[in-house]
C-alpha atoms as a PDB file:
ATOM      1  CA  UNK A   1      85.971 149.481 153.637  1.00  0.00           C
ATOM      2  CA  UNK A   2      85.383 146.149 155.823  1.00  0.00           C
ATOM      3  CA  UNK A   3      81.720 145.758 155.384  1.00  0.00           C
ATOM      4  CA  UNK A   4      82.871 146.205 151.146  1.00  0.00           C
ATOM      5  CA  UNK A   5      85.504 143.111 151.965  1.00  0.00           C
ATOM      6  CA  UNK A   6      82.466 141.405 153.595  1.00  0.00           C
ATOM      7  CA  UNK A   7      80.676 141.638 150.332  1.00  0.00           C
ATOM      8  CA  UNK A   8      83.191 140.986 147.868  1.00  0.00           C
ATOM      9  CA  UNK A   9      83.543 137.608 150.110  1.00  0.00           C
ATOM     10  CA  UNK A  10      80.142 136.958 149.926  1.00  0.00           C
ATOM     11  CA  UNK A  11      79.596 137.534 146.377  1.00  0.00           C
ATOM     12  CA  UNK A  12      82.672 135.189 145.795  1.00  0.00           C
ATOM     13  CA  UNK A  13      81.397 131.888 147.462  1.00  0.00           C
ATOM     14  CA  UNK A  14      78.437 133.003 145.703  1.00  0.00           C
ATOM     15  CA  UNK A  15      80.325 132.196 142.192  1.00  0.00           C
ATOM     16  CA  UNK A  16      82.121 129.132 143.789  1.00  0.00           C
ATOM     17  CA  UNK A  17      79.136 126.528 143.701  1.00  0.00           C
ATOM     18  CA  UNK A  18      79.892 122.710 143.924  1.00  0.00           C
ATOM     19  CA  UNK A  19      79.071 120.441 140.297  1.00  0.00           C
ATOM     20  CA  UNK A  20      80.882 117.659 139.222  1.00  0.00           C
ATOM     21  CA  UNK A  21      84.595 118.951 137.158  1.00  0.00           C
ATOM     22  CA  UNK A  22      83.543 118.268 133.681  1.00  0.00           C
ATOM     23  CA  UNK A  23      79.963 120.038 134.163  1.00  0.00           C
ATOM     24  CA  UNK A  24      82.060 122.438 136.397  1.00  0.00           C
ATOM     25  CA  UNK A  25      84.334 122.961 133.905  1.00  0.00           C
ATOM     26  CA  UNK A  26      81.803 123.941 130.750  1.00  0.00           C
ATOM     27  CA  UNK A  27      79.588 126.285 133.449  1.00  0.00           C
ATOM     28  CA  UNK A  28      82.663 128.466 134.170  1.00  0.00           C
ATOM     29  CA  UNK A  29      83.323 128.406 130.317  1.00  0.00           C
ATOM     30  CA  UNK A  30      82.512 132.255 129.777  1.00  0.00           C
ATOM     31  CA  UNK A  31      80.075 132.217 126.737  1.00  0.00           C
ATOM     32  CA  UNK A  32      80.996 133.641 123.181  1.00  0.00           C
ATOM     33  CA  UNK A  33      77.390 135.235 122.490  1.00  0.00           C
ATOM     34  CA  UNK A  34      74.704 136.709 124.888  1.00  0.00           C
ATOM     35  CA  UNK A  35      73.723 134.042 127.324  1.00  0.00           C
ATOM     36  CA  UNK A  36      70.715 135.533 128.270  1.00  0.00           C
ATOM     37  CA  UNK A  37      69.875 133.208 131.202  1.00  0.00           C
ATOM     38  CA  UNK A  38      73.135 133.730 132.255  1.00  0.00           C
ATOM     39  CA  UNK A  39      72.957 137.636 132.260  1.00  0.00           C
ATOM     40  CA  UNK A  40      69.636 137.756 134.113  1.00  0.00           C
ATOM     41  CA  UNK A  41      71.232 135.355 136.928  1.00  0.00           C
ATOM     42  CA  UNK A  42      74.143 137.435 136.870  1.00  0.00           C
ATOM     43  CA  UNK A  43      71.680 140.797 137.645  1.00  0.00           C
ATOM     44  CA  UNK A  44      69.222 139.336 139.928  1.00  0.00           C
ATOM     45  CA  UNK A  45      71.969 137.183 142.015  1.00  0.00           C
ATOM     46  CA  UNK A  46      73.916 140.739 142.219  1.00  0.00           C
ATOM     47  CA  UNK A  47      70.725 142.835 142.753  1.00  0.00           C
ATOM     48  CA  UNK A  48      69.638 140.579 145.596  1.00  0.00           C
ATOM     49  CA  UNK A  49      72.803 139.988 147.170  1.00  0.00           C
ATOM     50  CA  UNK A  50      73.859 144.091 147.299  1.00  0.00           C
ATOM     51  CA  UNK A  51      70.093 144.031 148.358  1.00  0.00           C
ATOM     52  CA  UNK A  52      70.408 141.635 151.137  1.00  0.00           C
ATOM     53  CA  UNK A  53      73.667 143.164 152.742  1.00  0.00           C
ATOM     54  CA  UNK A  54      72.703 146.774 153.008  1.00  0.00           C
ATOM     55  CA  UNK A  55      69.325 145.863 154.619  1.00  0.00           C
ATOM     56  CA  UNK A  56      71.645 143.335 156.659  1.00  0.00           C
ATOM     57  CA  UNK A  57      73.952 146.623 157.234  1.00  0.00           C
ATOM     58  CA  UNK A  58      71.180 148.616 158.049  1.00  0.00           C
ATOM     59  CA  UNK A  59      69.592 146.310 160.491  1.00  0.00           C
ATOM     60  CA  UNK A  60      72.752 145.217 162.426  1.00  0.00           C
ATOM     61  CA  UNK A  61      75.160 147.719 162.233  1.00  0.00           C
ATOM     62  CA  UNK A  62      73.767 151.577 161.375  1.00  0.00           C
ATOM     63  CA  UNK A  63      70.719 150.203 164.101  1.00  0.00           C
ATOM     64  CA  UNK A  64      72.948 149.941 167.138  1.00  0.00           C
ATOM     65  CA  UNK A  65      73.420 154.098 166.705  1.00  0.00           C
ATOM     66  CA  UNK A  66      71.167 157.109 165.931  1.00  0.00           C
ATOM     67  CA  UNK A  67      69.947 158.344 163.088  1.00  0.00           C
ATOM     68  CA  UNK A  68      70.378 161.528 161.698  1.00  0.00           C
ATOM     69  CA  UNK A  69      70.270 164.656 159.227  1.00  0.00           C
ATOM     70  CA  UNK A  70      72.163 163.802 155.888  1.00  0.00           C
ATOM     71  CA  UNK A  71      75.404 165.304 156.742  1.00  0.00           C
ATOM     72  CA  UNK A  72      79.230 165.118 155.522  1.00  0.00           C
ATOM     73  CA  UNK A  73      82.801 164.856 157.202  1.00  0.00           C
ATOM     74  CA  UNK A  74      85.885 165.122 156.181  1.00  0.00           C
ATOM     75  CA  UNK A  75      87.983 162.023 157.296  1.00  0.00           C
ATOM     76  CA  UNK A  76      90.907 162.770 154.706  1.00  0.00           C
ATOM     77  CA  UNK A  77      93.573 162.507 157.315  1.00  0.00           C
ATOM     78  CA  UNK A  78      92.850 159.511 159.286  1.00  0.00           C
ATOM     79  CA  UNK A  79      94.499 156.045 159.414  1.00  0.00           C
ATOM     80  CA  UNK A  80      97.263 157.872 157.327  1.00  0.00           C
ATOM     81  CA  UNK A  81      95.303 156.976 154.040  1.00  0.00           C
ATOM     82  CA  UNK A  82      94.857 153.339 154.641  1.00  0.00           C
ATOM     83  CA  UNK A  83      91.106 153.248 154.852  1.00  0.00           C
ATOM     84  CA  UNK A  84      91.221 155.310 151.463  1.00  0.00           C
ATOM     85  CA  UNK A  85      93.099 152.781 149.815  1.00  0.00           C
ATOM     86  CA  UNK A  86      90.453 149.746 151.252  1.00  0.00           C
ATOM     87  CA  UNK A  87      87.723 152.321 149.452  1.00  0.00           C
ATOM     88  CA  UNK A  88      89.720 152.113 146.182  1.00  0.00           C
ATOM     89  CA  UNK A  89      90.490 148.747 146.357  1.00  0.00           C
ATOM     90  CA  UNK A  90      87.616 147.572 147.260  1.00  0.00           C
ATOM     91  CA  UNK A  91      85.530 149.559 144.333  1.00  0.00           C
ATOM     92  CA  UNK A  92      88.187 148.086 142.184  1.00  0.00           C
ATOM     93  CA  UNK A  93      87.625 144.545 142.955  1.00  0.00           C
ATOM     94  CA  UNK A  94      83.832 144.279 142.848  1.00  0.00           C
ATOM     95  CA  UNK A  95      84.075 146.284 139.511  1.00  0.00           C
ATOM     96  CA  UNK A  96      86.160 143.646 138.059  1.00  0.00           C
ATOM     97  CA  UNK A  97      83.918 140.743 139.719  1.00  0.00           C
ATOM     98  CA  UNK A  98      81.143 142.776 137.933  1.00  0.00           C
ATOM     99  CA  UNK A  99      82.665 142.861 134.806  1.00  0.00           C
ATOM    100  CA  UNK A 100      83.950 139.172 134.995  1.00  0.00           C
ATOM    101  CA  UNK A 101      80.769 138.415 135.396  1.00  0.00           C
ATOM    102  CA  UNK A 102      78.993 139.995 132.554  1.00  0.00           C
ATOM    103  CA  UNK A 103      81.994 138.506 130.262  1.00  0.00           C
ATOM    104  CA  UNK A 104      80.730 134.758 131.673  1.00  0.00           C
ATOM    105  CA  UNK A 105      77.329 135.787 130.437  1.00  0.00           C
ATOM    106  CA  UNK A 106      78.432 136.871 126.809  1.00  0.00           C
ATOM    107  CA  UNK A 107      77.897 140.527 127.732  1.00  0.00           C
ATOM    108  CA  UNK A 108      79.464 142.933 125.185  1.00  0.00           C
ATOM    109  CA  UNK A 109      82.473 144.556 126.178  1.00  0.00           C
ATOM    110  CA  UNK A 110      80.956 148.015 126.448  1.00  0.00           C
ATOM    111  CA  UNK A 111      77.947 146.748 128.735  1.00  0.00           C
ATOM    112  CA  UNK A 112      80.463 145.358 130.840  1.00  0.00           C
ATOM    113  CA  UNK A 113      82.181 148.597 131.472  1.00  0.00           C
ATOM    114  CA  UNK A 114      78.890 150.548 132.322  1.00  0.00           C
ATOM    115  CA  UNK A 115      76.930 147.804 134.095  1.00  0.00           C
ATOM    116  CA  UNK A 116      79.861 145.710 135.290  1.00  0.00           C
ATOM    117  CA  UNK A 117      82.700 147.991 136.237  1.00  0.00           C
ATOM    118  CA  UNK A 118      80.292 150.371 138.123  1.00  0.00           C
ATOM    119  CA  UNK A 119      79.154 147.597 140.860  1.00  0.00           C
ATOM    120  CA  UNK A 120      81.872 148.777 143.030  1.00  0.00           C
ATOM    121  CA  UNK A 121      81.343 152.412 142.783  1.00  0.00           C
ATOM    122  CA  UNK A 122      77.235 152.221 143.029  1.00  0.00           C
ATOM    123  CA  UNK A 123      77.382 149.715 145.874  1.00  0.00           C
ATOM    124  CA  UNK A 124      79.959 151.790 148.173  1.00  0.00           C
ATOM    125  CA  UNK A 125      77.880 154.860 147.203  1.00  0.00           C
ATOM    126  CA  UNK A 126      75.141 153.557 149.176  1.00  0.00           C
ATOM    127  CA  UNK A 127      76.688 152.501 151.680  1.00  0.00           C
ATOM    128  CA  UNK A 128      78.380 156.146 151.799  1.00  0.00           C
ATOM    129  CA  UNK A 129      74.671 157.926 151.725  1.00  0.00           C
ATOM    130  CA  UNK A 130      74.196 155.245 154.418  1.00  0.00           C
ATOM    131  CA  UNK A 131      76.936 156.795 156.123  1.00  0.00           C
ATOM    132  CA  UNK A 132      75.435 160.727 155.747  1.00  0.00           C
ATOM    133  CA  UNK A 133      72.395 159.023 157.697  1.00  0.00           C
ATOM    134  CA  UNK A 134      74.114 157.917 160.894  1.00  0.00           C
ATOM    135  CA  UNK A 135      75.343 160.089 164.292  1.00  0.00           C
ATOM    136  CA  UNK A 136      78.278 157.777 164.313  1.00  0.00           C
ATOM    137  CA  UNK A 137      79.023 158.735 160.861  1.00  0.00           C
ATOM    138  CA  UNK A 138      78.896 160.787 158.003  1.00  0.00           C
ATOM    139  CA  UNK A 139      78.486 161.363 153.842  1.00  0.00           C
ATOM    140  CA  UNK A 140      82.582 161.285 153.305  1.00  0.00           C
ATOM    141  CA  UNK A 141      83.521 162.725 149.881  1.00  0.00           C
ATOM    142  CA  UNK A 142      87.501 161.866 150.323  1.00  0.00           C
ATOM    143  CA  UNK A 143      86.107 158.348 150.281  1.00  0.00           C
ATOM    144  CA  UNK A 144      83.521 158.801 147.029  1.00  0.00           C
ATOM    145  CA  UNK A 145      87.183 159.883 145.741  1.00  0.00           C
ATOM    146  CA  UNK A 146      88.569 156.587 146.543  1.00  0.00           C
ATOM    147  CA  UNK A 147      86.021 155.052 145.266  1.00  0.00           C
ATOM    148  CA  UNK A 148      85.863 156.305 142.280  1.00  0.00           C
ATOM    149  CA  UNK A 149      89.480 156.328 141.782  1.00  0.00           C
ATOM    150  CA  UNK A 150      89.150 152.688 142.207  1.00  0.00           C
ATOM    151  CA  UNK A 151      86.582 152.281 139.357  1.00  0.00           C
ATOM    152  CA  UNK A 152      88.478 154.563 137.196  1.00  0.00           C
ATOM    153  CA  UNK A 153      91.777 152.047 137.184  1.00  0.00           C
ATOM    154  CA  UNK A 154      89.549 149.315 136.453  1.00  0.00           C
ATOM    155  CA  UNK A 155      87.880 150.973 132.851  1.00  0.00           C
ATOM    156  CA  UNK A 156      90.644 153.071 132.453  1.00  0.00           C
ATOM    157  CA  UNK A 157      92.729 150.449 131.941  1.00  0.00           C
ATOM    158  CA  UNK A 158      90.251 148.250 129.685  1.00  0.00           C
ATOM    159  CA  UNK A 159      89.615 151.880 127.509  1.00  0.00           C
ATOM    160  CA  UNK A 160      93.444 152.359 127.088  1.00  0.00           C
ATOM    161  CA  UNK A 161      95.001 148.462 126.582  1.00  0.00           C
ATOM    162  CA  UNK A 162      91.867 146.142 126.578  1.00  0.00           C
ATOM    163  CA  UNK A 163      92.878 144.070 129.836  1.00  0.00           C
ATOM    164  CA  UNK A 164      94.283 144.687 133.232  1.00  0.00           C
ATOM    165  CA  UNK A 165      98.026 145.677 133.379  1.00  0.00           C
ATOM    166  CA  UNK A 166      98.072 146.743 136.311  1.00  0.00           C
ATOM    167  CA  UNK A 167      95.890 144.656 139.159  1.00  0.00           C
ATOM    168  CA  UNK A 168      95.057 147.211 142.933  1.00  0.00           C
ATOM    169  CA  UNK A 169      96.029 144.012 145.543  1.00  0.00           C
ATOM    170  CA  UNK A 170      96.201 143.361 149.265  1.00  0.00           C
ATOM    171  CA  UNK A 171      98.186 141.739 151.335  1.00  0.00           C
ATOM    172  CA  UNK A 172      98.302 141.289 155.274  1.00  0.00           C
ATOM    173  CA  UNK A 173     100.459 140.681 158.270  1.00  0.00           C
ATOM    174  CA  UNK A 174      99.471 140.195 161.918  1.00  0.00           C
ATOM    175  CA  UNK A 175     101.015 142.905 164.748  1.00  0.00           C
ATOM    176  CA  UNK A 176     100.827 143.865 168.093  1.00  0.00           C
ATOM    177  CA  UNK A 177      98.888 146.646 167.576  1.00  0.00           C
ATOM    178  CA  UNK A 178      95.638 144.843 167.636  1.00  0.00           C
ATOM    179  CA  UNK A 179      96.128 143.453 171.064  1.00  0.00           C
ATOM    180  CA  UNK A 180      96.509 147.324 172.406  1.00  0.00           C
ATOM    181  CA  UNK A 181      93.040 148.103 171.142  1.00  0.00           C
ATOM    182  CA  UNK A 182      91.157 145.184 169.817  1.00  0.00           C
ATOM    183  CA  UNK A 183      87.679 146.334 170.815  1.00  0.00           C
ATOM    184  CA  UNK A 184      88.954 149.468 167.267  1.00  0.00           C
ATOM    185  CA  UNK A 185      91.610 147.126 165.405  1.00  0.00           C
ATOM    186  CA  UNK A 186      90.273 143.617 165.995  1.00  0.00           C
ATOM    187  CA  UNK A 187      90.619 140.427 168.160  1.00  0.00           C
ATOM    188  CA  UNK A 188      91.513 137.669 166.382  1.00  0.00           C
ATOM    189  CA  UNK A 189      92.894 136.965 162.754  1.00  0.00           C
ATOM    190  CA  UNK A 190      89.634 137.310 161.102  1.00  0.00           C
ATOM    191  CA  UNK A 191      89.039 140.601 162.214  1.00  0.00           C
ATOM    192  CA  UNK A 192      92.131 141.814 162.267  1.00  0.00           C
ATOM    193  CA  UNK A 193      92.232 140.634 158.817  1.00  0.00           C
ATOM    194  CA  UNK A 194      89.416 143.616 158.006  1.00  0.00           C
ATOM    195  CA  UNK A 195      90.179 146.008 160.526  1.00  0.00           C
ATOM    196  CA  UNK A 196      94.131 146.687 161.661  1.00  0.00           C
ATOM    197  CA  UNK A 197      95.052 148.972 159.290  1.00  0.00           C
ATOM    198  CA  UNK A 198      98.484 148.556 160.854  1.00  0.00           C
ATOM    199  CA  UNK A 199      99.149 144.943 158.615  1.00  0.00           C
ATOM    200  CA  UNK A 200      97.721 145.973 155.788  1.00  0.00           C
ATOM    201  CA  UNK A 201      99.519 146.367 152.548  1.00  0.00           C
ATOM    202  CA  UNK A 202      98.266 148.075 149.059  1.00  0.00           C
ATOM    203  CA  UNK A 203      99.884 146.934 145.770  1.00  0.00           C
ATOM    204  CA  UNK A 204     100.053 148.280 142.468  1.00  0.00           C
ATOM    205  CA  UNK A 205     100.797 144.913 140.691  1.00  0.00           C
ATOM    206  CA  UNK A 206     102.138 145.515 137.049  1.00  0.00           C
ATOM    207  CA  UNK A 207     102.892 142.881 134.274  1.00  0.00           C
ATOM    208  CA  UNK A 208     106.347 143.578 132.872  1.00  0.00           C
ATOM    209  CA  UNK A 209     106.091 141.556 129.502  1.00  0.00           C
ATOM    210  CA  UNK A 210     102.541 143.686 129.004  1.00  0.00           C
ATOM    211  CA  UNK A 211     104.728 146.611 129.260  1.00  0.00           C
ATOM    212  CA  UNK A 212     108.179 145.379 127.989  1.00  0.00           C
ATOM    213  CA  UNK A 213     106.781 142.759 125.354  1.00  0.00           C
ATOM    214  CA  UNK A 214     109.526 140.019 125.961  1.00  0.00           C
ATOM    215  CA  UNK A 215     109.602 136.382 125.695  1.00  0.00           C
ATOM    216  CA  UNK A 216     112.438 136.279 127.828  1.00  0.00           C
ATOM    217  CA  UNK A 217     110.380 137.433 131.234  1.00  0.00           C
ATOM    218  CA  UNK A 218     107.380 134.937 132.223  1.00  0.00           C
ATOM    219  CA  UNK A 219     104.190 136.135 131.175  1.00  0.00           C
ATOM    220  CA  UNK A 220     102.874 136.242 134.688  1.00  0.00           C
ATOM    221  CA  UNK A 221     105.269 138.195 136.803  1.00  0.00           C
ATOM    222  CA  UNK A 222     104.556 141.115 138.154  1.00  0.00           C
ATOM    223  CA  UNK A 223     106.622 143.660 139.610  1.00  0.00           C
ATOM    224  CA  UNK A 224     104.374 145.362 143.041  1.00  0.00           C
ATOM    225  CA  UNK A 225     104.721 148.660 144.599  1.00  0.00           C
ATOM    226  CA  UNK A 226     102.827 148.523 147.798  1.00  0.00           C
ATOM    227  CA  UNK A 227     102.168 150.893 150.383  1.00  0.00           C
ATOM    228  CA  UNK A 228     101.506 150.307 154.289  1.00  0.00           C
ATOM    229  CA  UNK A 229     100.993 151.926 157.549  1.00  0.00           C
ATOM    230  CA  UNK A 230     101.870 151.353 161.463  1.00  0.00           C
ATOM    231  CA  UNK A 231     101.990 152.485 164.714  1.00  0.00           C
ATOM    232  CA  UNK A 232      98.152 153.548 164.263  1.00  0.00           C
ATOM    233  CA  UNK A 233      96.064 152.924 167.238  1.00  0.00           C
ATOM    234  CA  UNK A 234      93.542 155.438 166.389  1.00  0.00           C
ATOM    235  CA  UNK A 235      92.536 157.113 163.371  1.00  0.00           C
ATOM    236  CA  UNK A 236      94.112 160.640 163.956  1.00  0.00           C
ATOM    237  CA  UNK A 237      97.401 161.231 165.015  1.00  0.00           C
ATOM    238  CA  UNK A 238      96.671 163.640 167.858  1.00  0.00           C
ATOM    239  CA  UNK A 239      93.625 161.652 170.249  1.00  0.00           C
ATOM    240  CA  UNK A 240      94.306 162.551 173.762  1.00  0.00           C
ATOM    241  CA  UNK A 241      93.800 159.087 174.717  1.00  0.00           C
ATOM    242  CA  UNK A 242      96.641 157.583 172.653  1.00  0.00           C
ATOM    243  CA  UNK A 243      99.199 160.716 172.770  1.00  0.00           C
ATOM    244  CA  UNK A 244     102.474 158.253 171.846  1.00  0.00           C
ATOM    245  CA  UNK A 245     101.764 156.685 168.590  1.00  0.00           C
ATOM    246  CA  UNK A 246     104.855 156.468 166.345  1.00  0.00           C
ATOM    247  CA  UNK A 247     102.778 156.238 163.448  1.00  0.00           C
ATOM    248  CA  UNK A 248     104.883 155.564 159.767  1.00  0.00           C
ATOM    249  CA  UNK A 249     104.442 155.360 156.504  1.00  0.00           C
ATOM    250  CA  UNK A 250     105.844 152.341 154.361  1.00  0.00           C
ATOM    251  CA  UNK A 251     106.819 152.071 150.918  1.00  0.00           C
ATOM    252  CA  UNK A 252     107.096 149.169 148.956  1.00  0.00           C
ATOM    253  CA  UNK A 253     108.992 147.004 146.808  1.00  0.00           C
ATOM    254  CA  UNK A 254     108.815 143.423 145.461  1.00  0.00           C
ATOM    255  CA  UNK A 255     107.666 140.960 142.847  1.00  0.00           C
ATOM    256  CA  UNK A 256     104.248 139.138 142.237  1.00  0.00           C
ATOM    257  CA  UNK A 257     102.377 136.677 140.111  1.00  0.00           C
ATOM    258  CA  UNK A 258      99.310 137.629 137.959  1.00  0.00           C
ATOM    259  CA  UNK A 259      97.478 134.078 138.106  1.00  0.00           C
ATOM    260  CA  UNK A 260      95.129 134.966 135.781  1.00  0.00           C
ATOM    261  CA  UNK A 261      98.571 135.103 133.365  1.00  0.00           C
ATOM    262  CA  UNK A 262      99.152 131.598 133.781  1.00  0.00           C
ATOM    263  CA  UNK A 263      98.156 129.493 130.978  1.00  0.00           C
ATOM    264  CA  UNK A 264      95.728 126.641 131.669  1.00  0.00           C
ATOM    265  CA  UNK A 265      92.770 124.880 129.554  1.00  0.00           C
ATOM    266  CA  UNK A 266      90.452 124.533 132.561  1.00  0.00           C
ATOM    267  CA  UNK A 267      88.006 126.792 133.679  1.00  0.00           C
ATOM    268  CA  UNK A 268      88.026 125.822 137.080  1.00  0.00           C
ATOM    269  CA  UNK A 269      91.250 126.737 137.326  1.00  0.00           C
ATOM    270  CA  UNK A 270      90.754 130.212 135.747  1.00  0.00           C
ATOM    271  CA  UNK A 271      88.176 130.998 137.938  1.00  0.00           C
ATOM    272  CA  UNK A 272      89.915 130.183 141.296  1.00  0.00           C
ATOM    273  CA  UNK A 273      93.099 132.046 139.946  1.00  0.00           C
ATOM    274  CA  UNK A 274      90.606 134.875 138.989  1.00  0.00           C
ATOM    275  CA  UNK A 275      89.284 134.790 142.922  1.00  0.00           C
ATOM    276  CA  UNK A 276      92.799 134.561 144.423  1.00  0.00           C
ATOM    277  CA  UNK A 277      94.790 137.281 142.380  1.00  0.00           C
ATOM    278  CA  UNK A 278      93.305 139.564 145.098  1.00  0.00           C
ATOM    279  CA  UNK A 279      96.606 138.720 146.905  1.00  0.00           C
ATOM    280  CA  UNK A 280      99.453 139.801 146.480  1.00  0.00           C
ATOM    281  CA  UNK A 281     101.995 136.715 146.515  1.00  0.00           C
ATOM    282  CA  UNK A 282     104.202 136.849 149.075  1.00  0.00           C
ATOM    283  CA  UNK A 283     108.020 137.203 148.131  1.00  0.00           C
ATOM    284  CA  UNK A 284     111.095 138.971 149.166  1.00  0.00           C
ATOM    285  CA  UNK A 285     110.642 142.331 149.495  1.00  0.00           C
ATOM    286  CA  UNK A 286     112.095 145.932 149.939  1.00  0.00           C
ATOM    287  CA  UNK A 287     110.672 148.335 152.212  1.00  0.00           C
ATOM    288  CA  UNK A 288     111.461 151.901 152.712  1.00  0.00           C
ATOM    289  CA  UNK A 289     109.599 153.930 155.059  1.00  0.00           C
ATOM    290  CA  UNK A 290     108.819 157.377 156.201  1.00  0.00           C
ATOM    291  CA  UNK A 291     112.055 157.953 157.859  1.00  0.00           C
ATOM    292  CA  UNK A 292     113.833 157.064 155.138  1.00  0.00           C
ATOM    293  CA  UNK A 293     115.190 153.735 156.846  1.00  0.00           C
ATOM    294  CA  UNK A 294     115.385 150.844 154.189  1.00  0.00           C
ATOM    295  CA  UNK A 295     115.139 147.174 155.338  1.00  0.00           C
ATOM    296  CA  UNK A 296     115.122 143.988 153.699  1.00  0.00           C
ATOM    297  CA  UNK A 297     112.028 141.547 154.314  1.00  0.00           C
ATOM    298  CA  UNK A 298     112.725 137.764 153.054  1.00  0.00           C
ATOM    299  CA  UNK A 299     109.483 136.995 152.474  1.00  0.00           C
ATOM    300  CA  UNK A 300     106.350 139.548 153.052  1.00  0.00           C
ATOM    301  CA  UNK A 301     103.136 139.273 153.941  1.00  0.00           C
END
């Protein structure tokens, strides 16, 4: 799930290059026929960049440990889901990048669900077989689930209503948990950004008026059911190292912004609220958790 953020980053500074706003402007413009110069930048900047970071994975990550038979694990239980949902959501996101992408180009709607929507999925699967290759490691089929399940609400959704009613998000807080072990859960914001599981937040982000049809409810608000995790210092509950983890479940509540919902002429504009609805806006929020003890947040991260 982290080295997938690291690529969806990559691939969006990739799509952020620097031209004056008018010429800005009409590049973003997504085209109303087959660009083909367009499409074959789209493929061979993709291609080269999923090139580039496994043999960049494979070279300074799966190098530092030993190599091995193909084999599989089953890692189902750990981290209380969270890593499952970073699978899901990160197959989600770069399908939607892929299929963005293929729109800008003047792709038709049904290449964009095969070639586009499946960038998430094919890249995490090799990085998965990846995976079956290393000591460390192994082939895990509970996340190929995840990943695929992330896919799946990305076409599902455009085979059912024709756009995205529901968006996968993330959202993240900073806690103590990383200072206990931040060689496993990170030291510092950036990588506790990717790896404490214990601030991260999952949303399912769904537009009422695509639902409810309403002119009385904004177009872009959302309402967000997220899920979250703490007290995790190690992936299963019972390592004889950490035998006193009060680890939780946390449930959800609150209400969010689709940006790409908000109506503007410029395609500038589009685009960066097309990069930044991976967030979840923060806003007040309710959370219930495992226990069954509600609380009241504010304003959540």
């Amino acid at each position: 799930m982290k080295r997938a953020f690291v690529y969806i980053i990559v691939i969006f500074l990739a799509n952020a290059s620097v031209f004056s706003q008018s010429k800005l402007n009409n590049f973003l413009k997504p085209s109303d026929t087959l660009n083909a110069s367009r499409r074959n930048a789209v493929v061979i900047s993709e291609a080269a960049l999923a090139t580039t970071t496994l043999v960049g994975l494979n070279q300074l990550w799966y190098a530092d440990y030993p190599r091995s038979n193909f084999k599989t694990l089953n890692d189902s239980g750990e981290w209380l889901q969270m890593d499952k949902l970073g699978h899901a959501f990160s197959s989600y996101q770069l399908g939607r990048l892929g299929a963005n992408t293929l729109n800008w180009a003047g792709v038709s709607k049904k290449d964009q669900l095969l070639y586009g929507s499946t960038l998430g999925l094919g890249f995490l699967t090799a990085v998965e077989i990846m995976d079956g290759f290393s000591e460390e490691w192994g082939f895990s089929w509970s996340d190929m689930a995840a990943n695929t399940a992330g896919t799946g609400l990305h076409v599902g959704q455009e085979l059912l209503w024709e756009e995205q009613r529901i968006v996968l998000k993330y959202s993240f807080h900073r806690t103590s948990f990383a200072k206990q072990r931040p060689n496993k859960l990170g030291s510092g914001l950036a990588e506790e950004f990717l790896k404490d599981y214990n601030g991260q937040t999952y949303w399912l982000s769904a537009n009422i008026n695509s639902f409810l049809k309403t002119e009385s409810i904004p177009n872009w608000l959302n309402v967000a059911f997220g899920y979250g995790a703490e007290g995790m210092l190690t992936g299963e509950a019972q390592d004889p190292l950490f035998l006193n983890q009060n680890r939780t479940r946390q449930y959800y509540l609150s209400l969010d912004i689709d940006l790409t919902r908000i109506e503007t002429n410029s395609h500038f504009l589009k685009t960066l609220f097309d990069v930044f609805n991976v967030i979840k806006v923060p806003f007040p929020t309710l959370e219930m958790n495992g226990n069954g003890r509600i609380k009241w947040h504010y304003i959540y991260f």
